[in-house]
N, C-alpha and C. Protein backbone atom coordinates (compact mmCIF):
# COMPACT_ATOMS: atom_id res chain seq x y z
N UNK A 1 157.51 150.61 34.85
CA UNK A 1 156.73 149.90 35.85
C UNK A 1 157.06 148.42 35.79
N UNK A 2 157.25 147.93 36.78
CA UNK A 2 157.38 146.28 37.21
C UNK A 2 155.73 145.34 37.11
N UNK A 3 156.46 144.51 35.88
CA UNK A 3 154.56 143.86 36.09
C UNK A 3 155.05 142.86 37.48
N UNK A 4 153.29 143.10 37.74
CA UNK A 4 153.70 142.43 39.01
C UNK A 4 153.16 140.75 38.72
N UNK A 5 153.70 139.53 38.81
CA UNK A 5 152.59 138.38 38.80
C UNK A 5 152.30 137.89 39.80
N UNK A 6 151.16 137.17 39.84
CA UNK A 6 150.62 136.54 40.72
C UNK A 6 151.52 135.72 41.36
N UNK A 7 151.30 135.32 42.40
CA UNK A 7 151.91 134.71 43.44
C UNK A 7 151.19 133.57 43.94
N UNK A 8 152.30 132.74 44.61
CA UNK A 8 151.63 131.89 46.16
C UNK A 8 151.84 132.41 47.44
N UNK A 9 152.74 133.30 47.60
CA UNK A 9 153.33 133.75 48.43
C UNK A 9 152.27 133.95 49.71
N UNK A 10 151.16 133.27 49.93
CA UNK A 10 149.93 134.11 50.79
C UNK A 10 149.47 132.81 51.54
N UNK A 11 148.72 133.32 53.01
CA UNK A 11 147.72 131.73 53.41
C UNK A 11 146.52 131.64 52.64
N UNK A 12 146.13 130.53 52.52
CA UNK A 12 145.02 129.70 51.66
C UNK A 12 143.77 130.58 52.29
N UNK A 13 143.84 131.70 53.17
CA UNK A 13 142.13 132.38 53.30
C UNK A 13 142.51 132.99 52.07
N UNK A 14 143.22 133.85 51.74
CA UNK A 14 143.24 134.78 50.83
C UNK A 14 142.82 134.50 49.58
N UNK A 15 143.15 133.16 49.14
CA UNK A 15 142.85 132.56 47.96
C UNK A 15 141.58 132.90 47.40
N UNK A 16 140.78 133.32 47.88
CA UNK A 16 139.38 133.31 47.42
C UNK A 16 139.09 135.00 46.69
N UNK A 17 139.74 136.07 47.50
CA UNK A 17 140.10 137.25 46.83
C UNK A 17 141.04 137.13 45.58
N UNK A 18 142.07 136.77 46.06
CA UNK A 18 143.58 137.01 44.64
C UNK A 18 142.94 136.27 43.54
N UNK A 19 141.97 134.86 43.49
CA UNK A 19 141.66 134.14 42.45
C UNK A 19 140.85 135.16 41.78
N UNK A 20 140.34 135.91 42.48
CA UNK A 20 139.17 136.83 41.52
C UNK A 20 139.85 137.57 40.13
N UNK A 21 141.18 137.78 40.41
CA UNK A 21 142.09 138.75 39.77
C UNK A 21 142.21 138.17 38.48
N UNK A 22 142.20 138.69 37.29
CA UNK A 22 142.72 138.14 36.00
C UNK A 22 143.50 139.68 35.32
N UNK A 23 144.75 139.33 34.34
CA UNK A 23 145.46 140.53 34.02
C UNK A 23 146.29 141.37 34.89
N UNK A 24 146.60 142.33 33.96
CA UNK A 24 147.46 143.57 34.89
C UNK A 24 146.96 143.93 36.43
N UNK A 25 147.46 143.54 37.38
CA UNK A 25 146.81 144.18 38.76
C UNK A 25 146.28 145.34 38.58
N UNK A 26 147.78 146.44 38.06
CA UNK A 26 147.28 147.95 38.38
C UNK A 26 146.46 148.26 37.45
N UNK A 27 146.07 147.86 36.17
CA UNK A 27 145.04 148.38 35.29
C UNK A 27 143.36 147.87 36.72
N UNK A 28 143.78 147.09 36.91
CA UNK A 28 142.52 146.24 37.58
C UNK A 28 142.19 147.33 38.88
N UNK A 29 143.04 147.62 39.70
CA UNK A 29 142.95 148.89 40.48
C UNK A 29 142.77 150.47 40.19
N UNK A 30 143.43 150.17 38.72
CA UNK A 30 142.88 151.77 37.98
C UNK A 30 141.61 151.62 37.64
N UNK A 31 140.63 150.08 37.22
CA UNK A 31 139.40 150.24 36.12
C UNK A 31 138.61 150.20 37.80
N UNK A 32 138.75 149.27 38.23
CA UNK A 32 137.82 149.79 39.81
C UNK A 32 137.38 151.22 40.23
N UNK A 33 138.11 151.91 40.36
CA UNK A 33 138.14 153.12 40.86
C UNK A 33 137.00 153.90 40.33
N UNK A 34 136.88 153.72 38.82
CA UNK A 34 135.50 154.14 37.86
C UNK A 34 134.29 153.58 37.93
N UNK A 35 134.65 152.33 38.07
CA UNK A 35 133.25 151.16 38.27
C UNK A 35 132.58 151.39 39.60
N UNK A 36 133.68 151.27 40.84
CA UNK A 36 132.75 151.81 42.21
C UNK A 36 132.49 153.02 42.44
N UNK A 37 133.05 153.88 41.56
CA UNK A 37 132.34 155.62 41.75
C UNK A 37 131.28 155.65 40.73
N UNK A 38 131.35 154.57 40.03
CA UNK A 38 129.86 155.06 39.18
C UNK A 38 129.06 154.74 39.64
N UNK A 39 128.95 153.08 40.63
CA UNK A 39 128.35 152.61 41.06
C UNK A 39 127.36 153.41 42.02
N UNK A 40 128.44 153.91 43.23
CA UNK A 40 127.85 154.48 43.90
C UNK A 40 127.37 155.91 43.70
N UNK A 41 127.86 156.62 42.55
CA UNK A 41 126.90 157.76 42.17
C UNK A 41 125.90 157.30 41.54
N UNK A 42 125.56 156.31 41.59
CA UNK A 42 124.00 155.95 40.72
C UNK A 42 123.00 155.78 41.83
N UNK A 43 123.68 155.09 42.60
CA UNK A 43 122.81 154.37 43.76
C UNK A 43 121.92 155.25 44.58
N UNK A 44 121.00 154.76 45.03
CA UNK A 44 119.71 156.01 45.59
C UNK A 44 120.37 156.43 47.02
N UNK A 45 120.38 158.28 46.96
CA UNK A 45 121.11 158.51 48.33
C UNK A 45 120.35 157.98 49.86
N UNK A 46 119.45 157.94 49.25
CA UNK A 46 118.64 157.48 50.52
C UNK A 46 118.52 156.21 51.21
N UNK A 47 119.25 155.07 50.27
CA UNK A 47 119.36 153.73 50.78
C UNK A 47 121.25 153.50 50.83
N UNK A 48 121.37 154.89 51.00
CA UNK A 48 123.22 154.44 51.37
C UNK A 48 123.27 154.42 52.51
N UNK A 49 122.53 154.24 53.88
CA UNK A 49 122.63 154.02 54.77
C UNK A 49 121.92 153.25 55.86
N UNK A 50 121.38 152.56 54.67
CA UNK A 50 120.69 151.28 54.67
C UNK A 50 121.64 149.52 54.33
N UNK A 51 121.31 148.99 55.11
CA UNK A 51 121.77 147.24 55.01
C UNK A 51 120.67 146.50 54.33
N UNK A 52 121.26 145.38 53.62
CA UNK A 52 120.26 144.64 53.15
C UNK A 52 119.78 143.70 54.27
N UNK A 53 120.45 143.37 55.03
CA UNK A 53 119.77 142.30 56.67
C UNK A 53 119.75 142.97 57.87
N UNK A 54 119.58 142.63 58.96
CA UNK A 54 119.78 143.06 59.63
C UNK A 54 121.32 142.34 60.28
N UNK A 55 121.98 143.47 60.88
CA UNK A 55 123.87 142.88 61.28
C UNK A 55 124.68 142.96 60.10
N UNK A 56 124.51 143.42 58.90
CA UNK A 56 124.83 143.53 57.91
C UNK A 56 125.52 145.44 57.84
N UNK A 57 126.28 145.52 56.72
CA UNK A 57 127.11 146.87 56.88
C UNK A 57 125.90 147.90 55.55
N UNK A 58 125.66 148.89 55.90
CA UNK A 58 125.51 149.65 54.84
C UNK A 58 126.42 149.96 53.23
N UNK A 59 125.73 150.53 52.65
CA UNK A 59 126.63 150.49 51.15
C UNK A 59 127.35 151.75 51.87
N UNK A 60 127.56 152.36 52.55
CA UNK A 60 129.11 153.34 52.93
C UNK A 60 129.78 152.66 53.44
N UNK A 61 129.05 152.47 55.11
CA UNK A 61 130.15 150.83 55.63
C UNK A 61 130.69 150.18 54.88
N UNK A 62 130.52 149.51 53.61
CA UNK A 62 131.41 148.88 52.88
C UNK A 62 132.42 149.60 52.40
N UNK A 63 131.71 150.54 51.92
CA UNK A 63 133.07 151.15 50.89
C UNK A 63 134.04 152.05 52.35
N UNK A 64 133.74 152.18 53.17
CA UNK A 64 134.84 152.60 54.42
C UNK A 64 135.71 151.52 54.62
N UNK A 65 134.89 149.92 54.78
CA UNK A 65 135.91 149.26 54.78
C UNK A 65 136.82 148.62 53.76
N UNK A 66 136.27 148.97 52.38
CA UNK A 66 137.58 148.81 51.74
C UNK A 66 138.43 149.59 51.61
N UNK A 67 138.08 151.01 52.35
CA UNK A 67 139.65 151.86 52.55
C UNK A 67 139.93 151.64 53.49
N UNK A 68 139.54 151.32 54.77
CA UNK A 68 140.50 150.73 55.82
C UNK A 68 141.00 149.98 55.83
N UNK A 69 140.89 148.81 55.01
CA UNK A 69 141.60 147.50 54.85
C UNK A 69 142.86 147.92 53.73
N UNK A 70 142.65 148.57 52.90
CA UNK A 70 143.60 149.12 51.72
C UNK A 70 144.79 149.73 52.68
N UNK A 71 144.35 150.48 53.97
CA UNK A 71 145.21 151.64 54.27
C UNK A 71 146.45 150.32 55.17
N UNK A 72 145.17 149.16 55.73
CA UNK A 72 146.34 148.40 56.60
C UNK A 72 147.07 147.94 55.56
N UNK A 73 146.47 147.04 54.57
CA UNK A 73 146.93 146.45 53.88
C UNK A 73 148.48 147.19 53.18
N UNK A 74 148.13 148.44 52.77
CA UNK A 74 149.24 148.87 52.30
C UNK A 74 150.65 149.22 53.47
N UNK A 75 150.74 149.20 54.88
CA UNK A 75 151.15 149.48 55.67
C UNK A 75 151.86 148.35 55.73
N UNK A 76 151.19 146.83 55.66
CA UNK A 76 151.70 145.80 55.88
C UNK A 76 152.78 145.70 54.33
N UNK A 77 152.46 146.04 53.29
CA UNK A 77 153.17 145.99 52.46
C UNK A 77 154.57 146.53 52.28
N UNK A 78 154.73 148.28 52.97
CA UNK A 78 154.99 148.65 53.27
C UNK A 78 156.47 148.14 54.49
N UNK A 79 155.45 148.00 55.21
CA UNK A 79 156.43 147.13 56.51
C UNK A 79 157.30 146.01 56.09
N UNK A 80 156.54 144.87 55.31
CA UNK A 80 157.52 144.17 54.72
C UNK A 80 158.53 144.58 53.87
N UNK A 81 158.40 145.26 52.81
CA UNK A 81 159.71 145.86 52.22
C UNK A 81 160.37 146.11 52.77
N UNK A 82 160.54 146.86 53.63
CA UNK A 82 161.44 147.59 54.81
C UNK A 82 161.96 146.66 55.80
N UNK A 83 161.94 144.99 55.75
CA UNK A 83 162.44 144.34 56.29
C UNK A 83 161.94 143.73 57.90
N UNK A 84 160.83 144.33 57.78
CA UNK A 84 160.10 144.40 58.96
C UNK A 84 160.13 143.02 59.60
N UNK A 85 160.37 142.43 61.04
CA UNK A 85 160.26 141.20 61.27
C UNK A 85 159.40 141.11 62.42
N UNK A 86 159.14 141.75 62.56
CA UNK A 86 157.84 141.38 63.67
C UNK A 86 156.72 141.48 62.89
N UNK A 87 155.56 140.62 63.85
CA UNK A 87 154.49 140.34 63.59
C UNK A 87 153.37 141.66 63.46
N UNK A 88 152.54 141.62 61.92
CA UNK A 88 151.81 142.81 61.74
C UNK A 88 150.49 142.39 62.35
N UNK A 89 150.29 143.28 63.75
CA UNK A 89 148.85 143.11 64.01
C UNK A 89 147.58 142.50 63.09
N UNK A 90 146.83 142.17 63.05
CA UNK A 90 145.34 142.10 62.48
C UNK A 90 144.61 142.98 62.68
N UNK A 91 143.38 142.59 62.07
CA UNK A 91 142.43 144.08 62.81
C UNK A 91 140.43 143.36 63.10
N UNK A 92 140.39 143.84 63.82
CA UNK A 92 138.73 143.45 63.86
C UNK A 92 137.36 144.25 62.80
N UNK A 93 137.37 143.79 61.73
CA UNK A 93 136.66 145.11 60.47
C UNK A 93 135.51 145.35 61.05
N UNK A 94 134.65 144.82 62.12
CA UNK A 94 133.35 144.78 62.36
C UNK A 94 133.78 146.19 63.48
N UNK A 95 134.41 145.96 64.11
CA UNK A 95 134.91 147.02 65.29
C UNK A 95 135.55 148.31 64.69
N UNK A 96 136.48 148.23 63.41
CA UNK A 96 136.63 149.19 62.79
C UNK A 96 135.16 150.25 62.13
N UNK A 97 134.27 149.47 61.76
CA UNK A 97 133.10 149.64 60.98
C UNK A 97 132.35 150.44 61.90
N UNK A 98 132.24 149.60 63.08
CA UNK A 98 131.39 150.36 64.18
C UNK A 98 131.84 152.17 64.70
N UNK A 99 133.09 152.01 64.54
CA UNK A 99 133.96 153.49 64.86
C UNK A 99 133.88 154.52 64.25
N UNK A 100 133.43 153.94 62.85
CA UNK A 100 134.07 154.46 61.36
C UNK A 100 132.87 156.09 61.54
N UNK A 101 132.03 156.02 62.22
CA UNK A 101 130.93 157.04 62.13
C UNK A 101 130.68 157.30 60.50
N UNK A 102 130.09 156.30 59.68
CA UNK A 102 130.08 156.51 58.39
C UNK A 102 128.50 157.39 58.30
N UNK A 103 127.78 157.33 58.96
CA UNK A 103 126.46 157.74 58.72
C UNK A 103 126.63 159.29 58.47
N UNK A 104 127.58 159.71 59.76
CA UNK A 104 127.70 161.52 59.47
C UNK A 104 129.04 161.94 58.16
N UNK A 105 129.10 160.88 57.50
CA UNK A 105 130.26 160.67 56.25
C UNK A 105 128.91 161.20 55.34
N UNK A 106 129.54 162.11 54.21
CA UNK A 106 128.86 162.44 53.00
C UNK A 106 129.34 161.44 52.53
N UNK A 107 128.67 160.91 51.52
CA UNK A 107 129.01 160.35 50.19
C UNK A 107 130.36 160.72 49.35
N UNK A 108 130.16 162.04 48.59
CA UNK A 108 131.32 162.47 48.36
C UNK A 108 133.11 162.37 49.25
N UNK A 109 132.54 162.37 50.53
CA UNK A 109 133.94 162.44 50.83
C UNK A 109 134.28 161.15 51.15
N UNK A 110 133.56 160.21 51.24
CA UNK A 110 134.10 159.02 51.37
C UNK A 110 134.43 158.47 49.94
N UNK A 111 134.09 159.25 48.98
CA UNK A 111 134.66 158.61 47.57
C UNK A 111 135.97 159.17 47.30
N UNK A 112 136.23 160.47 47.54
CA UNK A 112 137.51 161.25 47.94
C UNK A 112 138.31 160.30 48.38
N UNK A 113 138.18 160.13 49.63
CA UNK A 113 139.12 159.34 50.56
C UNK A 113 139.52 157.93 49.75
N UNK A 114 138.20 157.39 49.26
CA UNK A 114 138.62 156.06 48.61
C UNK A 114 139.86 156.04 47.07
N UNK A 115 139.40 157.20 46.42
CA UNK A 115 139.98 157.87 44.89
C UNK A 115 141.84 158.00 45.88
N UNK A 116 141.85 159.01 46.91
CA UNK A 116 143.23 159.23 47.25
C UNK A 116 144.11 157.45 47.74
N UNK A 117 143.17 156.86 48.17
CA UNK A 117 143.62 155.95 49.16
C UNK A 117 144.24 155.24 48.25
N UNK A 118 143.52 154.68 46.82
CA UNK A 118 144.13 154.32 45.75
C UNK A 118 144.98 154.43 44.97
N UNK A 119 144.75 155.77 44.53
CA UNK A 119 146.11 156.65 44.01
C UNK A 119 147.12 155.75 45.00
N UNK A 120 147.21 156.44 46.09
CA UNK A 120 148.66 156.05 46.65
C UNK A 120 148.96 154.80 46.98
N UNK A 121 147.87 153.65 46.65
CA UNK A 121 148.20 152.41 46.89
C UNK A 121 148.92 152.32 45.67
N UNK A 122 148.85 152.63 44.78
CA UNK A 122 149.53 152.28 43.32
C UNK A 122 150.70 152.72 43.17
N UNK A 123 150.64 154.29 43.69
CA UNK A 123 151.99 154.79 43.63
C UNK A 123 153.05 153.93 44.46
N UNK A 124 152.57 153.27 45.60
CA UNK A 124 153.12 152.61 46.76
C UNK A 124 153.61 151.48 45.80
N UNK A 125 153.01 150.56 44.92
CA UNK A 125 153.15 149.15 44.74
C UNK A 125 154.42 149.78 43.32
N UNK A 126 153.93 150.76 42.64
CA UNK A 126 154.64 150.89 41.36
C UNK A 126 155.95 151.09 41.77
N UNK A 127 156.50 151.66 42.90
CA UNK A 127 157.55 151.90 43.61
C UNK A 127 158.49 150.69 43.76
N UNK A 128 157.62 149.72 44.14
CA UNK A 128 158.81 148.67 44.85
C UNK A 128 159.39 147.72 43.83
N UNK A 129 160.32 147.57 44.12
CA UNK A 129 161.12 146.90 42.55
C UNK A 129 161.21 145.14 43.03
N UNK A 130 161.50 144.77 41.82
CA UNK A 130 161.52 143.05 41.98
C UNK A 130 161.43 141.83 43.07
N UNK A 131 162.90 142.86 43.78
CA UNK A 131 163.32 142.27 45.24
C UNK A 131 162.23 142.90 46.37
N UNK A 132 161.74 143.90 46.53
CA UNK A 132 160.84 144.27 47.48
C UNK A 132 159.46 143.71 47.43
N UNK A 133 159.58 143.36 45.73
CA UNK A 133 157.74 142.35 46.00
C UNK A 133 157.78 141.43 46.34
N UNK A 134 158.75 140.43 46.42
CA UNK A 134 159.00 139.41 46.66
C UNK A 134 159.34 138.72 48.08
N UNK A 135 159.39 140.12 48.78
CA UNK A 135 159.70 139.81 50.43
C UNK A 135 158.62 138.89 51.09
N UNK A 136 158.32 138.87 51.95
CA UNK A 136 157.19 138.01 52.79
C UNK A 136 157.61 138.13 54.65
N UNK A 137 156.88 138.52 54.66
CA UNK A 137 156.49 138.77 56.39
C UNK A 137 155.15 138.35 57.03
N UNK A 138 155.40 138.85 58.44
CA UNK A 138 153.95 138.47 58.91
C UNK A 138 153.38 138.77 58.83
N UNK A 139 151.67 138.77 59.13
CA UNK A 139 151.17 139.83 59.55
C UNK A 139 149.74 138.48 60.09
N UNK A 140 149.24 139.27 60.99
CA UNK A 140 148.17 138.53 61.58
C UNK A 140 148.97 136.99 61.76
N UNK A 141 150.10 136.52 62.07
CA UNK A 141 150.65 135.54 62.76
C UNK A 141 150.48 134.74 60.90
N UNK A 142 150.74 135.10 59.76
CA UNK A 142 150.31 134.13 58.64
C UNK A 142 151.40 135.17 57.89
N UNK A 143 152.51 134.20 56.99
CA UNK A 143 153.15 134.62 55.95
C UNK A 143 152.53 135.16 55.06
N UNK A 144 153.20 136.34 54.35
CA UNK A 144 152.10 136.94 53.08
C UNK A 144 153.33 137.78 52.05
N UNK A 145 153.52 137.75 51.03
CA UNK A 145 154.38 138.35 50.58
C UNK A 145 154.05 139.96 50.04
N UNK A 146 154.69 140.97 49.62
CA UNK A 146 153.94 142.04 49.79
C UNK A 146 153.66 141.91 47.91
N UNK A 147 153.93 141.07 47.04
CA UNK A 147 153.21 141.27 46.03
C UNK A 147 152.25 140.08 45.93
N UNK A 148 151.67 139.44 46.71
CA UNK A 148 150.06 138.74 47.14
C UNK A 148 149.28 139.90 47.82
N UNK A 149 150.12 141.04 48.58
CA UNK A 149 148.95 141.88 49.26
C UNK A 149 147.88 143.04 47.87
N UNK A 150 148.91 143.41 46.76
CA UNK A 150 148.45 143.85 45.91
C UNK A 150 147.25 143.13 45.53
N UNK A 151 147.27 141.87 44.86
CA UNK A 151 146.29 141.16 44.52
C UNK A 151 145.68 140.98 45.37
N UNK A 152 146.00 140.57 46.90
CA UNK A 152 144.71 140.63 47.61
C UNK A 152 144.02 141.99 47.66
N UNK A 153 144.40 143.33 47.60
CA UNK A 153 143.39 144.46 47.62
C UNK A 153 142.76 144.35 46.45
N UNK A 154 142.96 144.06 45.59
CA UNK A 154 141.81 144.02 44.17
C UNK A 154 141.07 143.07 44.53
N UNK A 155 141.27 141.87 44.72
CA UNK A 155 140.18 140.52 44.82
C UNK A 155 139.16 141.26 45.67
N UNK A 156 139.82 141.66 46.79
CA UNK A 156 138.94 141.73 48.17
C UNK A 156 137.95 142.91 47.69
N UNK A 157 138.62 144.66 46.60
CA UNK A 157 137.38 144.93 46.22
C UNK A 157 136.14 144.35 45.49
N UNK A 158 136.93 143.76 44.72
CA UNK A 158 136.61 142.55 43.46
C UNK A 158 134.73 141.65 44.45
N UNK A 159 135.44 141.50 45.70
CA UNK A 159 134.50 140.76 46.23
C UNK A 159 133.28 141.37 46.94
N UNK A 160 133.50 142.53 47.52
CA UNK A 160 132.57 143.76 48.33
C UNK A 160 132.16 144.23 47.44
N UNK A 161 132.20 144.32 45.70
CA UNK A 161 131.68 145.39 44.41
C UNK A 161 130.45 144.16 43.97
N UNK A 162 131.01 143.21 43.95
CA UNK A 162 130.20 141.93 43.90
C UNK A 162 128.97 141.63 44.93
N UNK A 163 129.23 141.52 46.14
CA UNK A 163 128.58 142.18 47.03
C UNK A 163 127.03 143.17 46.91
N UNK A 164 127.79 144.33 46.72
CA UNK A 164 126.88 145.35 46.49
C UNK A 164 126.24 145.28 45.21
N UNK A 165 126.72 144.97 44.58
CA UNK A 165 125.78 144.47 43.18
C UNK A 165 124.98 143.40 43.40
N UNK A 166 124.56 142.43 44.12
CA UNK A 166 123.97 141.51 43.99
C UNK A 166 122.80 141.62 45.32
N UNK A 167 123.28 142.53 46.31
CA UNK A 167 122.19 142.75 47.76
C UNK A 167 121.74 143.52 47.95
N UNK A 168 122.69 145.07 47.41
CA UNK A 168 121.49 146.24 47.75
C UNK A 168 120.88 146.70 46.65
């Protein structure tokens, strides 16, 4: 396996996720995976589909959108290796969220989905060798290299686990 290090390679929004990161990325994406499934098997089933404000996402809504963001995110990673030169769409998460029909989502299978989504984000990143992390493309009209997108998917859970620990 290629350690991966941190980067600049990214725009200054991101900064606030990737800083969260300390150590091995992929250990940090392997120890997550335990921490938010314990989390949320602890949590009362009856307030998983509950927000702490009002306009605010439920504790599923969240965890949907950190696999939807994982799934772009890895796509964009993806795309860049492969030399990709056009610009990678963005996405609207509030509009994704709204679609997501998380309410008729069990619990279980949205932890499924999150457990696979991971797996293969790792398998995806463990894959790409020196020269492929190091690429940088667009995406949302902003340079990003595809080994800043790694660290940005940990920060960004890093930041929604934080989140849910502190509101609901």
């Amino acid at each position: 396996m290629i350690l991966i290090p941190k980067t600049s390679e990214y725009i200054p929004y991101f900064e606030s996720y990737i800083s969260l990161v300390d150590g091995d990325v992929i250990e940090s994406l392997l120890f997550q995976v335990k921490i938010l499934k314990d989390w949320f098997l602890a949590y009362p089933n009856e307030k998983l589909d509950l927000s702490y404000a009002p306009n605010k996402w439920t504790t599923k809504e969240v965890l949907q959108h950190i696999i939807d963001t994982e799934r772009i995110m890895c796509y964009r990673a993806f795309s860049i290796s492969r030399n990709e030169t056009n610009n990678l769409l963005g996405f609207d998460e509030n509009e994704y969220i709204k679609n997501a029909d998380t309410i008729n989502k069990p619990l279980n299978q949205l932890l499924e989905e999150y457990s696979l989504q991971r797996a293969s984000t790792i398998a995806l990143f463990k894959g790409f060798n020196k020269k492929e992390l190091s690429k940088v493309g667009i995406a949302n009209n902003a340079e990003i290299s595809v080994r800043a997108i790694i660290y940005l998917l940990a920060g960004h859970e890093l930041h929604h686990f934080s989140v849910l620990k502190e509101r609901y």
